[in-house]
C-alpha atoms as a PDB file:
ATOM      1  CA  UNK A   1       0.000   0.000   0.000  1.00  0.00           C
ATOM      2  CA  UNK A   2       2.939   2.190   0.797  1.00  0.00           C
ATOM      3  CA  UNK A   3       4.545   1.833  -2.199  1.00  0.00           C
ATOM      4  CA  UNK A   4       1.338   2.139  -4.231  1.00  0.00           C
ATOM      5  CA  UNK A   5       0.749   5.563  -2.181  1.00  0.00           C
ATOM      6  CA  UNK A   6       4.244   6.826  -3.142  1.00  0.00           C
ATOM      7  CA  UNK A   7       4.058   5.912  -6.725  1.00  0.00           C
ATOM      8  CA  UNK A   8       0.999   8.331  -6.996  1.00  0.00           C
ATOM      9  CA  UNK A   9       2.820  11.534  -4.954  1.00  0.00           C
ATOM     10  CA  UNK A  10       5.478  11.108  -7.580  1.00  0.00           C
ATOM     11  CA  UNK A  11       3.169  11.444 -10.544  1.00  0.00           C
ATOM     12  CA  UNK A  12       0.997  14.331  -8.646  1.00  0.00           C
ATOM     13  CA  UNK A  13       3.866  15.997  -7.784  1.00  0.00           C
ATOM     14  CA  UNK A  14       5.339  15.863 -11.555  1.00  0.00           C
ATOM     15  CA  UNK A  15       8.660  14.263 -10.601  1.00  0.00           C
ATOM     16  CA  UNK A  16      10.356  11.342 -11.925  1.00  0.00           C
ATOM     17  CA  UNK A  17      12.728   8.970 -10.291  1.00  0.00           C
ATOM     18  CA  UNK A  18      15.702  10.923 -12.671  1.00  0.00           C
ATOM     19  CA  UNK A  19      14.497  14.050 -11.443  1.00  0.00           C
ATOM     20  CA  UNK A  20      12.350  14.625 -14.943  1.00  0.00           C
ATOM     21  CA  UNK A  21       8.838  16.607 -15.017  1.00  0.00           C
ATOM     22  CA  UNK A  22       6.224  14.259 -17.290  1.00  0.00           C
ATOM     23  CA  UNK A  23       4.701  15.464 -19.390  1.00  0.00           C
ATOM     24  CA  UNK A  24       0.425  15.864 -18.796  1.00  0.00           C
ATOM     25  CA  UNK A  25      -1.538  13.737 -20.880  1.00  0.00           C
ATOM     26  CA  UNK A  26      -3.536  15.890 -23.748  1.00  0.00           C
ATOM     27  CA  UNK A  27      -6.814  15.966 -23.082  1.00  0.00           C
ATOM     28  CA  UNK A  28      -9.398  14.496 -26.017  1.00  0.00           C
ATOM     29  CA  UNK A  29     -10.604  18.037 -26.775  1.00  0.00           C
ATOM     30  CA  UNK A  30      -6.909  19.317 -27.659  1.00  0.00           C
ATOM     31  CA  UNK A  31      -6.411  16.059 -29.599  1.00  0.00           C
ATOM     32  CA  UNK A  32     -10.086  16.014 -31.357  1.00  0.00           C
ATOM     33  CA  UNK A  33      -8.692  18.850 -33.793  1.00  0.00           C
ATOM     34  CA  UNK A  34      -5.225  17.420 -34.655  1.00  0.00           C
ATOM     35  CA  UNK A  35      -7.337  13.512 -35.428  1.00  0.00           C
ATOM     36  CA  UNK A  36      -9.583  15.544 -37.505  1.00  0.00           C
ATOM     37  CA  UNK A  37      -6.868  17.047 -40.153  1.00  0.00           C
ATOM     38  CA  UNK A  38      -4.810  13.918 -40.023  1.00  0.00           C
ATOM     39  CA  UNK A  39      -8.463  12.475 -41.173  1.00  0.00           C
ATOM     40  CA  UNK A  40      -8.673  14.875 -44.052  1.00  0.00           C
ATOM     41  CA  UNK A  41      -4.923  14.376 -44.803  1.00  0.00           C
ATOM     42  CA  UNK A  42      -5.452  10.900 -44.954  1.00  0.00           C
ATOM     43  CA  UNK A  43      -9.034  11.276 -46.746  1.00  0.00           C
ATOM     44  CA  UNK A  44      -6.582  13.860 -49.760  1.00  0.00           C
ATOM     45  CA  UNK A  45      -3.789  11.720 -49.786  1.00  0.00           C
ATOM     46  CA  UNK A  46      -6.039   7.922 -50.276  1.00  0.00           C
ATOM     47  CA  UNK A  47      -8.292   9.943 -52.638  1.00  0.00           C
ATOM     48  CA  UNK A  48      -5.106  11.276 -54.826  1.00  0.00           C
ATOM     49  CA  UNK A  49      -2.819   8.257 -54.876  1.00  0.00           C
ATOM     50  CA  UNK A  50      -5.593   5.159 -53.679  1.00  0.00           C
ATOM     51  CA  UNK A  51      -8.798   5.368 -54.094  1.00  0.00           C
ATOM     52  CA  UNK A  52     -11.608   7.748 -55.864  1.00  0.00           C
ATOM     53  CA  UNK A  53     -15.196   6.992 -55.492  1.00  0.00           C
ATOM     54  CA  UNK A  54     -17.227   7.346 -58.417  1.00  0.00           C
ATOM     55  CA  UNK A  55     -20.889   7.748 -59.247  1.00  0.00           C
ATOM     56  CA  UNK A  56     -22.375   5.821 -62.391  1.00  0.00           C
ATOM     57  CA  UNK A  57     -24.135   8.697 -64.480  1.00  0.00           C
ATOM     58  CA  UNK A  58     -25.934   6.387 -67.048  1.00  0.00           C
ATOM     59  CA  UNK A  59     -27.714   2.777 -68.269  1.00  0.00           C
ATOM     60  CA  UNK A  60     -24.513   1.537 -69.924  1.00  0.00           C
ATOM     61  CA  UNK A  61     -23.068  -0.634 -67.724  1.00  0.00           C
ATOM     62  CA  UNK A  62     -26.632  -2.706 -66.774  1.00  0.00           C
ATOM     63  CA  UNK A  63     -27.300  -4.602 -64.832  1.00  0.00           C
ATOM     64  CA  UNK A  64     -23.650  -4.784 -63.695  1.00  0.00           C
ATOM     65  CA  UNK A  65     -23.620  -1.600 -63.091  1.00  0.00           C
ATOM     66  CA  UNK A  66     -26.694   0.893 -61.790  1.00  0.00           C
ATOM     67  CA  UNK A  67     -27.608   4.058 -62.253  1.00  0.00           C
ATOM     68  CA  UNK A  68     -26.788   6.116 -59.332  1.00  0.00           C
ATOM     69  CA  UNK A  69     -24.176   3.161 -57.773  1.00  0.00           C
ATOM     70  CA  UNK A  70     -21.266   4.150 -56.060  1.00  0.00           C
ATOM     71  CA  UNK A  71     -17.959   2.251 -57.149  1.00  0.00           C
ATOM     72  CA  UNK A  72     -14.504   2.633 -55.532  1.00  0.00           C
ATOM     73  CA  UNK A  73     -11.774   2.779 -58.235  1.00  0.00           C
ATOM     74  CA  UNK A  74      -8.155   1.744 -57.526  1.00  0.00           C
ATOM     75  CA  UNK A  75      -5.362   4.375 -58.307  1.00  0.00           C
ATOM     76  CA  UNK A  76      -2.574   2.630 -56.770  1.00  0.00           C
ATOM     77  CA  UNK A  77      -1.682  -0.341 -58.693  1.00  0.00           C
ATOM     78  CA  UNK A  78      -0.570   1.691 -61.938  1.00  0.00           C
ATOM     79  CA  UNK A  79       2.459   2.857 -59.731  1.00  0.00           C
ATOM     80  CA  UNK A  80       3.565  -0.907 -59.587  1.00  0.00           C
ATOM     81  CA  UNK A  81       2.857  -0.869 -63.194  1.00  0.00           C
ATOM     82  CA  UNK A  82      -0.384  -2.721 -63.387  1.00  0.00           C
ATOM     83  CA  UNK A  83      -1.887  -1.444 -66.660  1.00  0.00           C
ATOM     84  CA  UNK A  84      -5.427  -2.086 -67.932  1.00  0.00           C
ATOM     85  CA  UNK A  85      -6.890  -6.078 -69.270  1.00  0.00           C
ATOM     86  CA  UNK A  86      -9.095  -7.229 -71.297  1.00  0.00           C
ATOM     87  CA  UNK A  87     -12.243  -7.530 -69.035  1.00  0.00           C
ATOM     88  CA  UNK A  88     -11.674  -4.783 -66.243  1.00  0.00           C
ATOM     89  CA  UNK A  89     -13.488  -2.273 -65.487  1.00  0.00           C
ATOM     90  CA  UNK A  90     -12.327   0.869 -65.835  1.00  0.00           C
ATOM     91  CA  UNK A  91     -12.740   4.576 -65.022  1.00  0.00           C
ATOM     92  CA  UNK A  92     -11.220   6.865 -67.791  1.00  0.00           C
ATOM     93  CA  UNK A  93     -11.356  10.651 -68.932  1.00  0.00           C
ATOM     94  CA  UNK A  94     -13.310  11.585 -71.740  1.00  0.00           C
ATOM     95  CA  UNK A  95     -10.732  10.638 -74.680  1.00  0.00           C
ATOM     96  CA  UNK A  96     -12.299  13.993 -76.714  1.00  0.00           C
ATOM     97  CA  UNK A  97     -16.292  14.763 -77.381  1.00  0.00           C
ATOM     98  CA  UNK A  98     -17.255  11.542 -76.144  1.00  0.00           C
ATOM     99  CA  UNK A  99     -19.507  13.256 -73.180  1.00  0.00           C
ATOM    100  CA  UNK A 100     -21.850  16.612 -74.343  1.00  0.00           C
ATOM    101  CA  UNK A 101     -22.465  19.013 -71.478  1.00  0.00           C
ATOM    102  CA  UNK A 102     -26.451  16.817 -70.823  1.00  0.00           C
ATOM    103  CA  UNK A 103     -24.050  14.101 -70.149  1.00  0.00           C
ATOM    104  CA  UNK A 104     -22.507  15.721 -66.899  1.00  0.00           C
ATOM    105  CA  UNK A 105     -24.699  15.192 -63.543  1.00  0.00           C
ATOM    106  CA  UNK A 106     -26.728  18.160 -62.908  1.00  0.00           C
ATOM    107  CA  UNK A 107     -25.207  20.708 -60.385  1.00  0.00           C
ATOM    108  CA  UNK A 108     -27.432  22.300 -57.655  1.00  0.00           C
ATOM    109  CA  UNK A 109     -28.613  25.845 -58.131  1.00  0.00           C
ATOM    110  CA  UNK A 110     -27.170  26.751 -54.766  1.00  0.00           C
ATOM    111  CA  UNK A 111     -23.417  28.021 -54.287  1.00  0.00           C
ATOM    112  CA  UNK A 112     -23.418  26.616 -50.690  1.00  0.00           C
ATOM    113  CA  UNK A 113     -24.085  23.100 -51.858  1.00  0.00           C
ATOM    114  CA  UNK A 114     -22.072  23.351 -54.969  1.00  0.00           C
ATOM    115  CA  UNK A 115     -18.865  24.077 -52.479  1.00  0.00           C
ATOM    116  CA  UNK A 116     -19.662  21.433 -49.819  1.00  0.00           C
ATOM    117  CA  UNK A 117     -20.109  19.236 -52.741  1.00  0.00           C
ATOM    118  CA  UNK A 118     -16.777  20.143 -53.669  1.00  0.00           C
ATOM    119  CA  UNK A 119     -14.943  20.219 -50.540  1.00  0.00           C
ATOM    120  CA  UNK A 120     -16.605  16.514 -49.910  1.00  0.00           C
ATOM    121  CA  UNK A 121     -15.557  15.350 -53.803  1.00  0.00           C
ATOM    122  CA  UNK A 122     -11.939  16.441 -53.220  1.00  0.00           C
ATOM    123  CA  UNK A 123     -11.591  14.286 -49.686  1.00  0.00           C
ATOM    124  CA  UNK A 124     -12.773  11.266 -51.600  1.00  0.00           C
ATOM    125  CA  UNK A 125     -16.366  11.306 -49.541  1.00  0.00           C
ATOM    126  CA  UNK A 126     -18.067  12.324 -52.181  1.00  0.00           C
ATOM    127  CA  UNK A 127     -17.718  12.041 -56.675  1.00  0.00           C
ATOM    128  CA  UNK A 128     -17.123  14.991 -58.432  1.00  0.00           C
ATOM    129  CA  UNK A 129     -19.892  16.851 -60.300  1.00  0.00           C
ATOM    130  CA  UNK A 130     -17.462  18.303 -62.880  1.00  0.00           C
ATOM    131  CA  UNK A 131     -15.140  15.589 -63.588  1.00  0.00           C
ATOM    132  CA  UNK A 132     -15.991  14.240 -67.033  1.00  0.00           C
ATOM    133  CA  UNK A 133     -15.151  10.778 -66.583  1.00  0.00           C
ATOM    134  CA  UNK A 134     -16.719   7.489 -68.115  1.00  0.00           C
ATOM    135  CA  UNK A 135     -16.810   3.884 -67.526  1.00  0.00           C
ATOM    136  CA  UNK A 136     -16.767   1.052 -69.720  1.00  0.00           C
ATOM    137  CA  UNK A 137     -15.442  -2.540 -69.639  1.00  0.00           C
ATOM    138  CA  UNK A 138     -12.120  -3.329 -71.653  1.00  0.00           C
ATOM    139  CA  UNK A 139     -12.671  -5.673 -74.374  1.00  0.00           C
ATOM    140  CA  UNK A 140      -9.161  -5.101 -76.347  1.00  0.00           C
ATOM    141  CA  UNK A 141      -6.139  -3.529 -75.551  1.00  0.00           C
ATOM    142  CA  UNK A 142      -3.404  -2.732 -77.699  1.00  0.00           C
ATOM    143  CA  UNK A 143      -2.557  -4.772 -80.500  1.00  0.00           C
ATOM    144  CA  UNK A 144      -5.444  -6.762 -80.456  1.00  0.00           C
ATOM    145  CA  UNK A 145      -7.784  -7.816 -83.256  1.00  0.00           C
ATOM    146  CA  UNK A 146     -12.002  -6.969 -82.550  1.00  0.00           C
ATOM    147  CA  UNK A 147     -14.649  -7.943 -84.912  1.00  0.00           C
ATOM    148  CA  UNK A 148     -17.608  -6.451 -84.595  1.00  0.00           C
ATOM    149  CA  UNK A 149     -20.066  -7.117 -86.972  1.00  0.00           C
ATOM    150  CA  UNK A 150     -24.757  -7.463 -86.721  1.00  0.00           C
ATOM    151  CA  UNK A 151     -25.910 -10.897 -85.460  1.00  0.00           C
ATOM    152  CA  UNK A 152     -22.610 -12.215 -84.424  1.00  0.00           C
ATOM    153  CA  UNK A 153     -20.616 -12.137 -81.092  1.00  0.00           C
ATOM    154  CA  UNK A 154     -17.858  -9.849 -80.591  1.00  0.00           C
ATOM    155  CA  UNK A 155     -14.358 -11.760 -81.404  1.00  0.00           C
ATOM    156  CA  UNK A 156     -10.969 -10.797 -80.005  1.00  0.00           C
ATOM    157  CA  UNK A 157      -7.874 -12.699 -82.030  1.00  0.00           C
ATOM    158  CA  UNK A 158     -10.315 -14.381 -83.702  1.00  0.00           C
ATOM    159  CA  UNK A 159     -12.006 -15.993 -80.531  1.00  0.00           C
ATOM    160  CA  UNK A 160     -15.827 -15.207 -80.136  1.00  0.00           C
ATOM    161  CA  UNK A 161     -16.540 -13.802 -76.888  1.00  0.00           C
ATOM    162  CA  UNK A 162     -18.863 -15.190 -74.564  1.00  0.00           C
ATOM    163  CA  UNK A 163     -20.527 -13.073 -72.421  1.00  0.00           C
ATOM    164  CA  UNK A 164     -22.933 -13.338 -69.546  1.00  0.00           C
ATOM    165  CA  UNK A 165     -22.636 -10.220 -68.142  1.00  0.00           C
ATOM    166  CA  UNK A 166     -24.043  -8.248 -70.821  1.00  0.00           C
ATOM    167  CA  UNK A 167     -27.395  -6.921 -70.430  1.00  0.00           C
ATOM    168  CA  UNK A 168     -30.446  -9.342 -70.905  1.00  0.00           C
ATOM    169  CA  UNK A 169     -31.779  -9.069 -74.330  1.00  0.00           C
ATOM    170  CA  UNK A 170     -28.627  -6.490 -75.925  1.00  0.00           C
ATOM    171  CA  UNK A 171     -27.038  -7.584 -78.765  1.00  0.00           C
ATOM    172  CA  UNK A 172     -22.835  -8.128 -78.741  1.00  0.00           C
ATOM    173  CA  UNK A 173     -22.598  -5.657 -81.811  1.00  0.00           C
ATOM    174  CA  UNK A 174     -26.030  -4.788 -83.711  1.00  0.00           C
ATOM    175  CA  UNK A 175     -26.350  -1.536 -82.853  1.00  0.00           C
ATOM    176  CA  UNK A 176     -23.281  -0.115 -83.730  1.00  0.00           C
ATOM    177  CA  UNK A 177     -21.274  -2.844 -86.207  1.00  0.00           C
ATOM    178  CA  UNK A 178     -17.031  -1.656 -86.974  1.00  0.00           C
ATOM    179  CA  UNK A 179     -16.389  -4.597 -88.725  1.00  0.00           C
ATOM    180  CA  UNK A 180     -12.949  -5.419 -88.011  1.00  0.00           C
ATOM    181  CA  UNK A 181     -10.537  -2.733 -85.885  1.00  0.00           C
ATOM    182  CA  UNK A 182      -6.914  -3.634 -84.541  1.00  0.00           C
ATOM    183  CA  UNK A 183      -6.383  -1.393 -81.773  1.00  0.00           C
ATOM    184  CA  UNK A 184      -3.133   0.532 -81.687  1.00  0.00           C
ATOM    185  CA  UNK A 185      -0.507   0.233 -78.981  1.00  0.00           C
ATOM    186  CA  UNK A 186      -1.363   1.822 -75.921  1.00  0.00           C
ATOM    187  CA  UNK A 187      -4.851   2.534 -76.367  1.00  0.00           C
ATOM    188  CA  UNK A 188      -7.904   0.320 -75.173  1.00  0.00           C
ATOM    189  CA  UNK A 189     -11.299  -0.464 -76.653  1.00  0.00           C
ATOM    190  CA  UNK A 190     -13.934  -0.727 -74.282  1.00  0.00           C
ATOM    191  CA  UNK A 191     -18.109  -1.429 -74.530  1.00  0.00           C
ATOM    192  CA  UNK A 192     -21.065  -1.139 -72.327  1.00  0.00           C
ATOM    193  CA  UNK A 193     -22.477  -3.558 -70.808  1.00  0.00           C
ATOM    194  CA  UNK A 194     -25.896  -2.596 -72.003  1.00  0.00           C
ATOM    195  CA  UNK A 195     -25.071  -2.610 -76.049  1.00  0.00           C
ATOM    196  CA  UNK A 196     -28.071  -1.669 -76.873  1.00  0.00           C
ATOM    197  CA  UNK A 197     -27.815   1.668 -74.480  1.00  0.00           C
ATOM    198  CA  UNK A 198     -24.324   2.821 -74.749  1.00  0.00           C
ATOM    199  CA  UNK A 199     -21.741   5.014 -77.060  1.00  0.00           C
ATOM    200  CA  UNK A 200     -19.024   3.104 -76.159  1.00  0.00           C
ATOM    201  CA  UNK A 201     -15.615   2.338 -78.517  1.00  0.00           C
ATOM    202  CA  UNK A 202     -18.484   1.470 -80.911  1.00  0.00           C
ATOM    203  CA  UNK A 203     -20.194   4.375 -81.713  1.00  0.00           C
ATOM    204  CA  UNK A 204     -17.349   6.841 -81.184  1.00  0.00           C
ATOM    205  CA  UNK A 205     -15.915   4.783 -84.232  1.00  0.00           C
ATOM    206  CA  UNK A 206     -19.038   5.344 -86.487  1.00  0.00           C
ATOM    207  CA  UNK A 207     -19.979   9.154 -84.798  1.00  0.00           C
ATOM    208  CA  UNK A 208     -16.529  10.175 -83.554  1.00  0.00           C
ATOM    209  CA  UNK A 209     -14.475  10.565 -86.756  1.00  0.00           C
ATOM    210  CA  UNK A 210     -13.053   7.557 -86.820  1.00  0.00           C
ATOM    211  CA  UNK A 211     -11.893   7.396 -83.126  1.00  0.00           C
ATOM    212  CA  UNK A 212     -13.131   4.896 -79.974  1.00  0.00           C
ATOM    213  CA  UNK A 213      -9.954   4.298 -78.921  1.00  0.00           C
ATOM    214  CA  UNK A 214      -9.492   5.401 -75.085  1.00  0.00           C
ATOM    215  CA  UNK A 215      -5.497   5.894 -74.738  1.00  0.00           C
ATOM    216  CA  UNK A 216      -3.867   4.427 -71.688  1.00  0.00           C
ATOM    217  CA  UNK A 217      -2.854   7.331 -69.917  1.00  0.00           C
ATOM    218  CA  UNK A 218      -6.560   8.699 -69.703  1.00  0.00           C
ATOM    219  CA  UNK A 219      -7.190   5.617 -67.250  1.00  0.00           C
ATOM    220  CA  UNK A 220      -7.874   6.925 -64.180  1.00  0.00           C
ATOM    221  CA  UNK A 221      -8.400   2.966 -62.566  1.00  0.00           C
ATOM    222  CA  UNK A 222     -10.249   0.117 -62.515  1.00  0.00           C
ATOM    223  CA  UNK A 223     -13.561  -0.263 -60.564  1.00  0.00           C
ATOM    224  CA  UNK A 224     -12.610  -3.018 -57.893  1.00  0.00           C
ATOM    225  CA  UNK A 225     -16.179  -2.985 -56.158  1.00  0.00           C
ATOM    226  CA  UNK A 226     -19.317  -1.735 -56.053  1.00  0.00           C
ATOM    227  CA  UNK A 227     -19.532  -0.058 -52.495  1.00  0.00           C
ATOM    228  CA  UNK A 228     -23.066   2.140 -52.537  1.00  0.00           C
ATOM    229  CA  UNK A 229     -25.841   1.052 -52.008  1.00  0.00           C
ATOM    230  CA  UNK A 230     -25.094  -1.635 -49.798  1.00  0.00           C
ATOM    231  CA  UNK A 231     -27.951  -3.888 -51.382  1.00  0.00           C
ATOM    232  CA  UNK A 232     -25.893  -3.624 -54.693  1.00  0.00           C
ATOM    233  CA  UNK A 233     -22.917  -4.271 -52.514  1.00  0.00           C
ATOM    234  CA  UNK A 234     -20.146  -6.674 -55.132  1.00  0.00           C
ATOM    235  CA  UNK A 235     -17.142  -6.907 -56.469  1.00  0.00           C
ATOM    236  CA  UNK A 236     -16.277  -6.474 -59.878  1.00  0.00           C
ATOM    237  CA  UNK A 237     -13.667  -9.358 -60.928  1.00  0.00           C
ATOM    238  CA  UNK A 238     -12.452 -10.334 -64.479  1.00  0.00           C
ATOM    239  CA  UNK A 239     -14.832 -12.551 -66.026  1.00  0.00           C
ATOM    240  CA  UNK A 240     -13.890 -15.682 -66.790  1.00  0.00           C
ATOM    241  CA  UNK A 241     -14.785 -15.138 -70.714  1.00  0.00           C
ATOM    242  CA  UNK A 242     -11.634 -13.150 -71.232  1.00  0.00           C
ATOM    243  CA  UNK A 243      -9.945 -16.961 -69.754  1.00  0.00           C
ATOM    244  CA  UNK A 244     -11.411 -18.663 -72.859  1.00  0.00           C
ATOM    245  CA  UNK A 245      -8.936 -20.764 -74.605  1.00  0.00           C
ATOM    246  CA  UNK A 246      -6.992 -18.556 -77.621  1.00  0.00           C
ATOM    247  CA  UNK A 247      -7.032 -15.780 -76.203  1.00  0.00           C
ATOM    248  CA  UNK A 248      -3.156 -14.380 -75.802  1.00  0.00           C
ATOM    249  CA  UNK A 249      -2.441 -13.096 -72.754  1.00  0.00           C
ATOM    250  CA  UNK A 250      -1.088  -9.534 -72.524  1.00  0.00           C
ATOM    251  CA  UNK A 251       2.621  -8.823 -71.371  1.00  0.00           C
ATOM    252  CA  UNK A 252       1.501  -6.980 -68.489  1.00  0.00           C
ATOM    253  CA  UNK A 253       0.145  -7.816 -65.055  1.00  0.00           C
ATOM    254  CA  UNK A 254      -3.295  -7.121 -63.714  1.00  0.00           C
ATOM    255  CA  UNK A 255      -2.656  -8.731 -60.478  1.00  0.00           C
ATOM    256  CA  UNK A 256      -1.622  -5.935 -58.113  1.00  0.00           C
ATOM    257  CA  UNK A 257      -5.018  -4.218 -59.253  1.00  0.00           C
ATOM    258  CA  UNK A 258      -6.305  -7.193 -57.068  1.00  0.00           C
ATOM    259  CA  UNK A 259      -4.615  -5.743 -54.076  1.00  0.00           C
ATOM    260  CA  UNK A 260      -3.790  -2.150 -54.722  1.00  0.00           C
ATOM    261  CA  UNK A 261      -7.460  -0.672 -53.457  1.00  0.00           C
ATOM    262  CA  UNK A 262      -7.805  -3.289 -50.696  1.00  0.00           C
ATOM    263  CA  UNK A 263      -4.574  -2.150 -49.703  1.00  0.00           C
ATOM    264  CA  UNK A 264      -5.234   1.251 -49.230  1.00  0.00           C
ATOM    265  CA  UNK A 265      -8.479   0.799 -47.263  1.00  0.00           C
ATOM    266  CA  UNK A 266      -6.853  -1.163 -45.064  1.00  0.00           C
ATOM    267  CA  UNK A 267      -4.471   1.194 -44.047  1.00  0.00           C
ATOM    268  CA  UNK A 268      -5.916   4.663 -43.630  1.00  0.00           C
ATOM    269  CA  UNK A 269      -7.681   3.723 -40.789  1.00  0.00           C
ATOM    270  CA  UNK A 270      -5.463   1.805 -39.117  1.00  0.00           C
ATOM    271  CA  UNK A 271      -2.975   4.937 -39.457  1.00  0.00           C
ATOM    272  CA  UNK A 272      -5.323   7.102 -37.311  1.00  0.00           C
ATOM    273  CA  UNK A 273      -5.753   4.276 -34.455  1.00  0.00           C
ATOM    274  CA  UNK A 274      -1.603   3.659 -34.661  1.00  0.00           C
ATOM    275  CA  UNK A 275      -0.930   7.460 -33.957  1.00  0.00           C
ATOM    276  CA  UNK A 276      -3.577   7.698 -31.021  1.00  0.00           C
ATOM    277  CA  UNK A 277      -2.226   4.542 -29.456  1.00  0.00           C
ATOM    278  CA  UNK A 278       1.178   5.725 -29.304  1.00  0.00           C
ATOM    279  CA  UNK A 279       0.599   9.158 -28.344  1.00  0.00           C
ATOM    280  CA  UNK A 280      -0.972   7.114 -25.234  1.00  0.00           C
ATOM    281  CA  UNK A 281       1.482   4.494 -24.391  1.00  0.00           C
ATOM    282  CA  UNK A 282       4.050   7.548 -24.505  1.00  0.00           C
ATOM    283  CA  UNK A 283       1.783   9.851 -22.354  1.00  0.00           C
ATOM    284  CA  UNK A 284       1.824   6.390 -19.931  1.00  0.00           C
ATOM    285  CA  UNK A 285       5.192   5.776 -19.960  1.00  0.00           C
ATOM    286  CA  UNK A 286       6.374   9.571 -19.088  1.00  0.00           C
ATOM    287  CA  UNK A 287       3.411   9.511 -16.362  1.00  0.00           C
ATOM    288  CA  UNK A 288       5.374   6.100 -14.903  1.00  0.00           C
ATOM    289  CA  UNK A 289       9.032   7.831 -14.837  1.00  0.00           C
END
C-alpha cells in the first residue's frame, strides 16, 4: 500500500525517479482537432494516390452496373505498373467529345451546396460533379484484333466472346457494327455492358471521326467494387470469358489491381488508431518515470 501511495505523490507531484517533469496527458478536446486534419490528410492523400469513389451517371453498364451506384476505383496499382486487361473495369477521362455538357450530372442551383459538394468530392467522400469521366469494360487492348459485326458475337484474335454479363436481351454488336478494328498500342477499346444503351468504342468509331480508342494514360483505374448502395454491394472481378482458350495473354500484369485498393483501405484507418495509441502508451510511460 505504501509503495502504491508513493508511486501516486510522484506522478501528482510531476517528478520522476531521474528528477524529470512528465509530461500531462492531452486531453481528447486538444487532440479532437489534430485527429480531424490527419483524417482529411489521410481522406486527400487515399483519394489522390488510392482510391476515388465514383458515381455511375448512365444505363450503360446494366445490370452490372446501376444508375446512381457508387464504385470505388483503384489508383494505386498503376504505380507498380499494373496497366489495364481485357475484361476490367475501368474509369477513364473523356478521350475527346465523347460526353456533351447533358451528359454531366446536374449541379445544384445553390453556391453553398455546390462548395460542400466540392470540398466533400476532393476528400474522396463524395464524386465529383465536374469531372468528365466514363466507364466502360475493356474488351481489347493494344494490338489486339475486334470484330464487330450485326448478329454475331464480338471476337478478339479471332475468338468469339462469350458473355454473360451483358445486359439481358442487348445484342454483342447490332447496334453499332465496326467490322474489323486492330487497336493501336497503348490505347484500349472498351463497350457497355448494355449494347443496346451505350456510345461506347463502338459508336465513337461510327460518330466520332473515326476514333473509340481510349489511350492508356486517360485511365484513371479500374472499378474493384461496387460499395453504394449496400444492397448492390459486389465486387467487380475479371470474367472468366476473357480466360477462354486462344485468347493471348497480354505482357503486363493485372494482379496488383487485385490488391492495390484493398490495400489502401486497409491502411488509412489503421494509421489514425496507430498514432492515437502511441501518443498514449508515450503519455503512460512519461506519467510512470
Amino acid at each position: 500500500m505504501d509503495q502504491q501511495l508513493a508511486g501516486t505523490g510522484e506522478a501528482a507531484s510531476g517528478t520522476g525517479r531521474a528528477g524529470g517533469t512528465a509530461k500531462p496527458r492531452r486531453s481528447i478536446w486538444v487532440e479532437l482537432p489534430l485527429l480531424v486534419v490527419l483524417a482529411l490528410v489521410l481522406a486527400v492523400v487515399v483519394k489522390t494516390f488510392f482510391v476515388q469513389a465514383f458515381s455511375i451517371p448512365s444505363d450503360s453498364m446494366n445490370n452490372t452496373l446501376m444508375k446512381n451506384d457508387r464504385v470505388l476505383v483503384d489508383k494505386f496499382s498503376p504505380w507498380f505498373g499494373a496497366t489495364p486487361e481485357r475484361g476490367e473495369v475501368v474509369v477513364f477521362h473523356d478521350p475527346g467529345n465523347w460526353l456533351s455538357a447533358a451528359d454531366l450530372p446536374p449541379r445544384s442551383s445553390s453556391a453553398t451546396v455546390r462548395n460542400i459538394q466540392s470540398a466533400l468530392s476532393d476528400i474522396g467522400l463524395l464524386p465529383s460533379a465536374t469531372e468528365k469521366d466514363l466507364i466502360k469494360r475493356v474488351i481489347a487492348v493494344g494490338g489486339d484484333t475486334v470484330v464487330c459485326n450485326a448478329g454475331a458475337p464480338v471476337s478478339v484474335d479471332g475468338v468469339k466472346l462469350q458473355e454473360p454479363y451483358i445486359f439481358p436481351g442487348a445484342t454483342p454488336c447490332d447496334d453499332y457494327p465496326v467490322g474489323t478494328v486492330t487497336v493501336p498500342k497503348g490505347y484500349l477499346w472498351v463497350m457497355g455492358d448494355h449494347r443496346n444503351d451505350s456510345e461506347d468504342s463502338r459508336y465513337q468509331r461510327t460518330h466520332n471521326n473515326g476514333g473509340g480508342f481510349v489511350p492508356v494514360s486517360d485511365v484513371v483505374g479500374r472499378a474493384f467494387v461496387v460499395a453504394w448502395p449496400l444492397s448492390h454491394w459486389a465486387t467487380l472481378p475479371v470474367p472468366a470469358t476473357f480466360g477462354q482458350p486462344g485468347l493471348s495473354q497480354p505482357s503486363g500484369s493485372a494482379a496488383p489491381y487485385a490488391f492495390g485498393g484493398l490495400l489502401a483501405l486497409l491502411a488509412a484507418v489503421p494509421t489514425t488508431v496507430w498514432w492515437r495509441r502511441r501518443r498514449n502508451r508515450r503519455a503512460a510511460a512519461a506519467a510512470r518515470r
